[in-house]
Protein backbone atom coordinates (compact mmCIF):
# COMPACT_ATOMS: atom_id res chain seq x y z
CA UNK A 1 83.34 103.78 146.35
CA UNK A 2 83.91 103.26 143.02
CA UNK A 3 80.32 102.58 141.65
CA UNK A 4 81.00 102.40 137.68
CA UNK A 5 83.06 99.36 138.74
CA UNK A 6 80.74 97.54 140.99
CA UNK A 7 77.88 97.68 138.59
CA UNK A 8 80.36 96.01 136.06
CA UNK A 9 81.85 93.58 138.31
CA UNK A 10 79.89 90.62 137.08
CA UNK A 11 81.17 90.90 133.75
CA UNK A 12 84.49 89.46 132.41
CA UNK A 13 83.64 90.09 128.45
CA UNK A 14 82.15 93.56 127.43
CA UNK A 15 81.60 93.51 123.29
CA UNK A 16 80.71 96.42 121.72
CA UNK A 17 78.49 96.73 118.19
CA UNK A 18 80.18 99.41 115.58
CA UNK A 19 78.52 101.44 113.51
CA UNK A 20 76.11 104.15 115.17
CA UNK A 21 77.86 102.43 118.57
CA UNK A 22 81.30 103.73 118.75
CA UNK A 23 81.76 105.16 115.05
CA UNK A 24 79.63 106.88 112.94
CA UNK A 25 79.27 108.51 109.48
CA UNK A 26 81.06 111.82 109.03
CA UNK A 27 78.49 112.01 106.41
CA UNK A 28 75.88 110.93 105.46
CA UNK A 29 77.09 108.48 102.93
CA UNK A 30 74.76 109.68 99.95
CA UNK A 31 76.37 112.71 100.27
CA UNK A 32 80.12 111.17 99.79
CA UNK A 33 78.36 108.51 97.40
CA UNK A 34 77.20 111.68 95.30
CA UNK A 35 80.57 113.61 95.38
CA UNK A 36 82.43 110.34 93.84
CA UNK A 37 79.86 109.17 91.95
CA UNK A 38 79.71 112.81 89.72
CA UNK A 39 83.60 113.57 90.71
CA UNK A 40 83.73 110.77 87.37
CA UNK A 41 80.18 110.81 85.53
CA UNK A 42 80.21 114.58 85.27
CA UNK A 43 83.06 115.29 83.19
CA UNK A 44 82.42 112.26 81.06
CA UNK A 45 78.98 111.95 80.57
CA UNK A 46 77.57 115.68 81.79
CA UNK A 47 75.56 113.80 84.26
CA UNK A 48 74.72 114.45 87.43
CA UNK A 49 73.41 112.75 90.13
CA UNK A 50 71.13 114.04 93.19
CA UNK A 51 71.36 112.81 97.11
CA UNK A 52 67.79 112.16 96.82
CA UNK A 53 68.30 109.80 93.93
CA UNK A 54 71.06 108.18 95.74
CA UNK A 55 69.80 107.52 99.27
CA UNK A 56 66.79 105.98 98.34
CA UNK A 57 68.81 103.69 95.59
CA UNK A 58 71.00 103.03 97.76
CA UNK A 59 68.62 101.52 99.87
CA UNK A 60 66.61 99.44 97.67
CA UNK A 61 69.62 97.95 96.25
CA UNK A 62 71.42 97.23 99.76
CA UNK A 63 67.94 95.38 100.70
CA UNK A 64 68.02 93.49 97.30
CA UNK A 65 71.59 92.17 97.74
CA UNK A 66 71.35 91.38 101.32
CA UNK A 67 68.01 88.92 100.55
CA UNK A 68 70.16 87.04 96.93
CA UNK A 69 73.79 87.03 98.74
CA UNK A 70 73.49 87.18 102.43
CA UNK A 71 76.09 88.69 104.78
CA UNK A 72 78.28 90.38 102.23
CA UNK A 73 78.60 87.12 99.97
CA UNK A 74 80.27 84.82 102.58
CA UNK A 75 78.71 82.02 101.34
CA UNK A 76 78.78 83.02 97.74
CA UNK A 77 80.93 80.52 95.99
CA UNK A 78 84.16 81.82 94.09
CA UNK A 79 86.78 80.49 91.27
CA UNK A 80 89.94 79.65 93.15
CA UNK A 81 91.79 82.88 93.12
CA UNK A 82 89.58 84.72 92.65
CA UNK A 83 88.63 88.06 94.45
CA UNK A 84 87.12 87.91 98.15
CA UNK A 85 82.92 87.83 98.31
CA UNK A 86 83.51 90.88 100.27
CA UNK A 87 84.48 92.69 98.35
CA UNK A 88 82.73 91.46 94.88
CA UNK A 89 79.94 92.31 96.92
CA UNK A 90 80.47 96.21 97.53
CA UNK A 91 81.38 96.58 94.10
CA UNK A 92 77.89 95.22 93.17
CA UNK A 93 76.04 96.70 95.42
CA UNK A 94 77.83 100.18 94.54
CA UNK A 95 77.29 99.33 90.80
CA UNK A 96 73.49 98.79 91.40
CA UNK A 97 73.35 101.81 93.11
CA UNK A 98 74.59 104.06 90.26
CA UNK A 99 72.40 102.56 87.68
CA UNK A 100 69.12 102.64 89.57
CA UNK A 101 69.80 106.12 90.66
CA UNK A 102 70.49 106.67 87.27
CA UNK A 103 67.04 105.27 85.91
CA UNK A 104 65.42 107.85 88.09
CA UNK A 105 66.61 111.21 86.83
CA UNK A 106 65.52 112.98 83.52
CA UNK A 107 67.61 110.73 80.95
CA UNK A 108 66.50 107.12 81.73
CA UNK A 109 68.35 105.95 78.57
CA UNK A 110 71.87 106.43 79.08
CA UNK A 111 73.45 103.41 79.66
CA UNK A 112 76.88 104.33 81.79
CA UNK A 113 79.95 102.30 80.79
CA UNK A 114 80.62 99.33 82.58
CA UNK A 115 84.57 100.63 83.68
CA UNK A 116 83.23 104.15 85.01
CA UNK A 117 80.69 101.81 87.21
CA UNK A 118 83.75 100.14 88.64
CA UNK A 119 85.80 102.69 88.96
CA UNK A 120 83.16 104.94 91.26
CA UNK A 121 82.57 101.09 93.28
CA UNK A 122 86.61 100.79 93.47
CA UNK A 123 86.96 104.51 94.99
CA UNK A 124 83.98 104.78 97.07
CA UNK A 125 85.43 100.55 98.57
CA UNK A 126 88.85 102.21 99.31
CA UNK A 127 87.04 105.19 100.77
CA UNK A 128 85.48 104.08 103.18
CA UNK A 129 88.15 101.58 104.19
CA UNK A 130 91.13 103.56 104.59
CA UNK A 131 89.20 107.19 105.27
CA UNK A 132 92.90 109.03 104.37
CA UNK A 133 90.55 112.19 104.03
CA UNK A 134 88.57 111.45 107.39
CA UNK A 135 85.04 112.10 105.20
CA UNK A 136 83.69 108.65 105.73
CA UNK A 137 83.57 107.89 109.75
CA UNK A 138 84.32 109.26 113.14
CA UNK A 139 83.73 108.37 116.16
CA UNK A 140 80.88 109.02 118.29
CA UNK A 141 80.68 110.76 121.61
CA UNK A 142 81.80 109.47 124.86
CA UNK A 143 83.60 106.42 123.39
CA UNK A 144 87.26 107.19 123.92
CA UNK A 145 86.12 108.08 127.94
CA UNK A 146 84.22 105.17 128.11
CA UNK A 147 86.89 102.43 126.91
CA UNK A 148 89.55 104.24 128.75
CA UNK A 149 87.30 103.57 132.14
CA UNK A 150 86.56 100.05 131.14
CA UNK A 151 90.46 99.40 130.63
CA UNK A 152 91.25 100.81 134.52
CA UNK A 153 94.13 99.09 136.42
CA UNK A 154 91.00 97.83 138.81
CA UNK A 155 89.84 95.89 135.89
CA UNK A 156 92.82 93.72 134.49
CA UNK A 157 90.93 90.75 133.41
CA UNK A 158 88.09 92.00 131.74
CA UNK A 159 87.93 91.50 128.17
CA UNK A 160 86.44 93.84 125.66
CA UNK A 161 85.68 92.78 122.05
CA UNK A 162 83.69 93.39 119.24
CA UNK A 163 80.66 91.65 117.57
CA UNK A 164 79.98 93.55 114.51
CA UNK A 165 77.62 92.36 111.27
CA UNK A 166 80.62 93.81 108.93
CA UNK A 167 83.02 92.44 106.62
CA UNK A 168 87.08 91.61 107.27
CA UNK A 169 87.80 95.76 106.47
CA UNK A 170 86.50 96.24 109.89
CA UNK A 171 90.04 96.00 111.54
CA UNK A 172 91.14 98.77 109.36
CA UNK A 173 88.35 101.36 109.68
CA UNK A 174 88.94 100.95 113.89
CA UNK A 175 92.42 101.40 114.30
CA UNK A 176 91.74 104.20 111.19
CA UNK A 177 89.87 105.77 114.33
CA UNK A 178 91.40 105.44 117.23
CA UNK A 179 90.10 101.89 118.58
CA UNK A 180 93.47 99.67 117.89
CA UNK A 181 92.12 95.80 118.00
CA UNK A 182 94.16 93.00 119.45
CA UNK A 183 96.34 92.94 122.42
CA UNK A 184 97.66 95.41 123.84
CA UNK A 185 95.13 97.43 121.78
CA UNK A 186 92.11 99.10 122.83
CA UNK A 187 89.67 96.00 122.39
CA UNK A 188 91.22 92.57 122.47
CA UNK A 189 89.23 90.99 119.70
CA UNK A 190 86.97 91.56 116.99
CA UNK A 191 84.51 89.34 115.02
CA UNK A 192 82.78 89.73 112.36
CA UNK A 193 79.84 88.41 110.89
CA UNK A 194 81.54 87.64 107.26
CA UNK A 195 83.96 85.74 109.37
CA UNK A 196 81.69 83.54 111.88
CA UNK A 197 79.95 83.13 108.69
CA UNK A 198 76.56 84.32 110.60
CA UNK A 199 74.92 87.33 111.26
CA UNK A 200 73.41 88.65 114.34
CA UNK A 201 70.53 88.08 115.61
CA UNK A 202 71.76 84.56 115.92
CA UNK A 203 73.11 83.42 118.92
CA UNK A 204 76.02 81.78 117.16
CA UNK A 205 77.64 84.74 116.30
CA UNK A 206 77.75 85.68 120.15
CA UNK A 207 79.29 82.05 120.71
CA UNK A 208 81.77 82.59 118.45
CA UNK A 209 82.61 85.61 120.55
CA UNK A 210 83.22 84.20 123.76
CA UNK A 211 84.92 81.65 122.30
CA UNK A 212 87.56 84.09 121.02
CA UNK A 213 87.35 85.75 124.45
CA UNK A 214 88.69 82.53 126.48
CA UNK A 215 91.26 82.10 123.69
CA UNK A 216 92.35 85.29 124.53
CA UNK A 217 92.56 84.92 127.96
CA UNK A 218 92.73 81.07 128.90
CA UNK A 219 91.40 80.14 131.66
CA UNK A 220 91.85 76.75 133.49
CA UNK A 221 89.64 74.21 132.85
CA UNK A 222 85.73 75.24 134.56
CA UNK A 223 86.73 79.07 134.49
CA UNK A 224 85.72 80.05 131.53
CA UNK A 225 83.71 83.11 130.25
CA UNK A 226 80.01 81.94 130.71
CA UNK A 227 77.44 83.36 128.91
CA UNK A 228 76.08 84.99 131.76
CA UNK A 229 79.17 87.11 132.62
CA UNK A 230 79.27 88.57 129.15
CA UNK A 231 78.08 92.43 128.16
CA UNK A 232 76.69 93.26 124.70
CA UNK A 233 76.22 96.98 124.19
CA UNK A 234 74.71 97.79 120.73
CA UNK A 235 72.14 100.48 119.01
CA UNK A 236 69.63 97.55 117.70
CA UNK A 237 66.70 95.98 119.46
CA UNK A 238 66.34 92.92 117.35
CA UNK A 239 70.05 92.08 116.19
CA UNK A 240 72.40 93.68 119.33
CA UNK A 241 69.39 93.67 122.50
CA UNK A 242 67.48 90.30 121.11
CA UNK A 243 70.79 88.52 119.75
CA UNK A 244 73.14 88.75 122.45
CA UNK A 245 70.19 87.63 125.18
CA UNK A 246 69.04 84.64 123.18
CA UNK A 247 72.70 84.05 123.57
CA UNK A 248 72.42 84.18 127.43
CA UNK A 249 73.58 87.43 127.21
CA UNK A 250 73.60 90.44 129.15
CA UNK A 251 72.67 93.48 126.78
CA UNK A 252 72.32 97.54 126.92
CA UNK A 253 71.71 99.78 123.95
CA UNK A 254 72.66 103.33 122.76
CA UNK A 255 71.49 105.74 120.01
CA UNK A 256 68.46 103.19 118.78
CA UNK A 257 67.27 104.36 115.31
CA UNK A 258 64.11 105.83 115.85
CA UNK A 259 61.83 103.95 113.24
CA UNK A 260 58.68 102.00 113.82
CA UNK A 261 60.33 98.82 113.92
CA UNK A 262 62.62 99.37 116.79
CA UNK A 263 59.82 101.90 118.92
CA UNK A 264 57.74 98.55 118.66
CA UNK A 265 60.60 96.50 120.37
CA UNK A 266 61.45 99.20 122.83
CA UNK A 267 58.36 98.41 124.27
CA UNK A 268 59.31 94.77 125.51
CA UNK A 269 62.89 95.77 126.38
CA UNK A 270 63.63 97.29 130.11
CA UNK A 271 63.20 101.38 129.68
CA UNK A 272 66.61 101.48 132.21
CA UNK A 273 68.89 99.09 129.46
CA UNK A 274 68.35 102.19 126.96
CA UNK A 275 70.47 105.09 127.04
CA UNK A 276 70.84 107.96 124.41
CA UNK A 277 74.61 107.49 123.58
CA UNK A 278 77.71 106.18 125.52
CA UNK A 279 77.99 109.32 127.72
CA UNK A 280 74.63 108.97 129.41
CA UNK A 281 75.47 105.26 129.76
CA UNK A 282 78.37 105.78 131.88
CA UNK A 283 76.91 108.06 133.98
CA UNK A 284 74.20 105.48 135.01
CA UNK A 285 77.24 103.17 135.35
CA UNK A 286 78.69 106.11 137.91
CA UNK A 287 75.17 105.49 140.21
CA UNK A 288 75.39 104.52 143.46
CA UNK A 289 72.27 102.81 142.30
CA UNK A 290 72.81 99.32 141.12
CA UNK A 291 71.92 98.98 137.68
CA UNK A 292 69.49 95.77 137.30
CA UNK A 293 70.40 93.35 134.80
């Protein structure tokens, strides 16, 4: 008896979330941040910049942009012609970064040039969209096994997708590793928060997703995806667990951060819909057991 199937068999959508779900850093990214951003300030300006200067920049500065231009500037309005909010965004955010690092080392007075700035935000953008050195992501365990079992010939009309709060590069960085989107590809679909134009924890954003899921595979009329024969499997309590079940949602989750925050929510979410990582996942899929929902 095939058990991994028949404690799927309610679902016709599975979405996945992305980062620290199926891909990961290859490093961590103050590391890569640190070995672009002195690759150029070194040799120009003899200075230097530390990991420990950079991770916690890094972090106020993400926090700061995320509160004055939510969801990587979708809504920020542009000239015509101008370049995408995406991507304005980055460059700001990287920009920030370098400065307020900067402000914490030894000499708190040097101002660094304005096109060195972009040129670090430009390399470290392209970086960590295109990967051509394979420093900036990977996958993480068990997801190539775990895909190729949810794509069996038993399974023909299930539909697997992702839900991601990303920006349009995301398309690139998956088929960059392995998980090709779009038909015949390895997920069928993938939406992003930049463009639902809303993040998750909102329900809308997992609306938006089973739209695209019945546009993928029409249905007749009264055979649609419903809500309640959809899968979300993320690594976050609030925005992948609480999102997709506000939605109606089923929901599992993998590799949860463990800060205070989420060990807080853990507590009001069912011990058996958390797992470690994908692999221990699909062997409680593999259970005779059914798996309660």
């Amino acid at each position: 008896m095939n058990h991994f199937r028949n404690n799927l068999a309610r679902f016709r959508l599975i979405t996945f979330d992305v980062t620290d779900t199926l891909l990961e850093y290859a490093v961590r990214p103050e590391r890569h941040y640190a070995h672009v951003i002195n690759g150029v300030l070194e040799p120009r300006l003899g200075l230097t910049l530390r990991e420990d200067q950079i991770g916690p920049a890094f972090g106020r500065c993400f926090r700061a942009m995320k509160q004055q231009y939510p969801n990587f500037g979708a809504e920020r309005r542009l000239p015509t012609g101008s370049e995408e909010g995406w991507r304005w965004w980055w460059r700001t955010l990287v920009e920030r970064v370098v400065v307020d690092a900067a402000a914490t080392g030894t000499d708190r007075h040097q101002a660094i040039p304005a096109p060195l700035l972009r040129a670090i935000a430009e390399q470290l953008i392209d970086d960590y969209t295109y990967d051509g050195r394979r420093v900036c992501w990977r996958q993480r365990p068990g997801v190539d096994e775990l895909l190729a079992k949810l794509r069996q010939p038993a399974a023909p009309t299930r539909t697997l997708g992702i839900v991601s709060n990303f920006d349009p590069r995301l398309e690139i960085i998956l088929r960059n590793n392995g998980i090709t989107p779009g038909p015949p590809g390895v997920v069928d679909f993938v939406v992003t928060s930049y463009e639902a134009r809303v993040e998750k924890p909102s329900a809308a954003i997992f609306d938006a997703a089973l739209r695209r899921a019945n546009q993928v595979r029409p249905a007749p009329a009264g055979q649609e995806i419903r809500p309640d024969e959809a899968l979300h499997i993320g690594n976050l309590c609030r925005e992948d667990y609480g999102g997709a079940r506000s939605a109606g949602w089923c929901a599992l989750l993998v590799n949860v951060p463990p800060n205070a925050k989420n060990r807080q929510l853990l507590a009001t979410i069912p011990s058996g819909h958390v797992f470690t990582g994908l692999p221990e996942l699909q062997r409680r899929l593999e259970q005779a057991e059914p798996l309660e929902w």
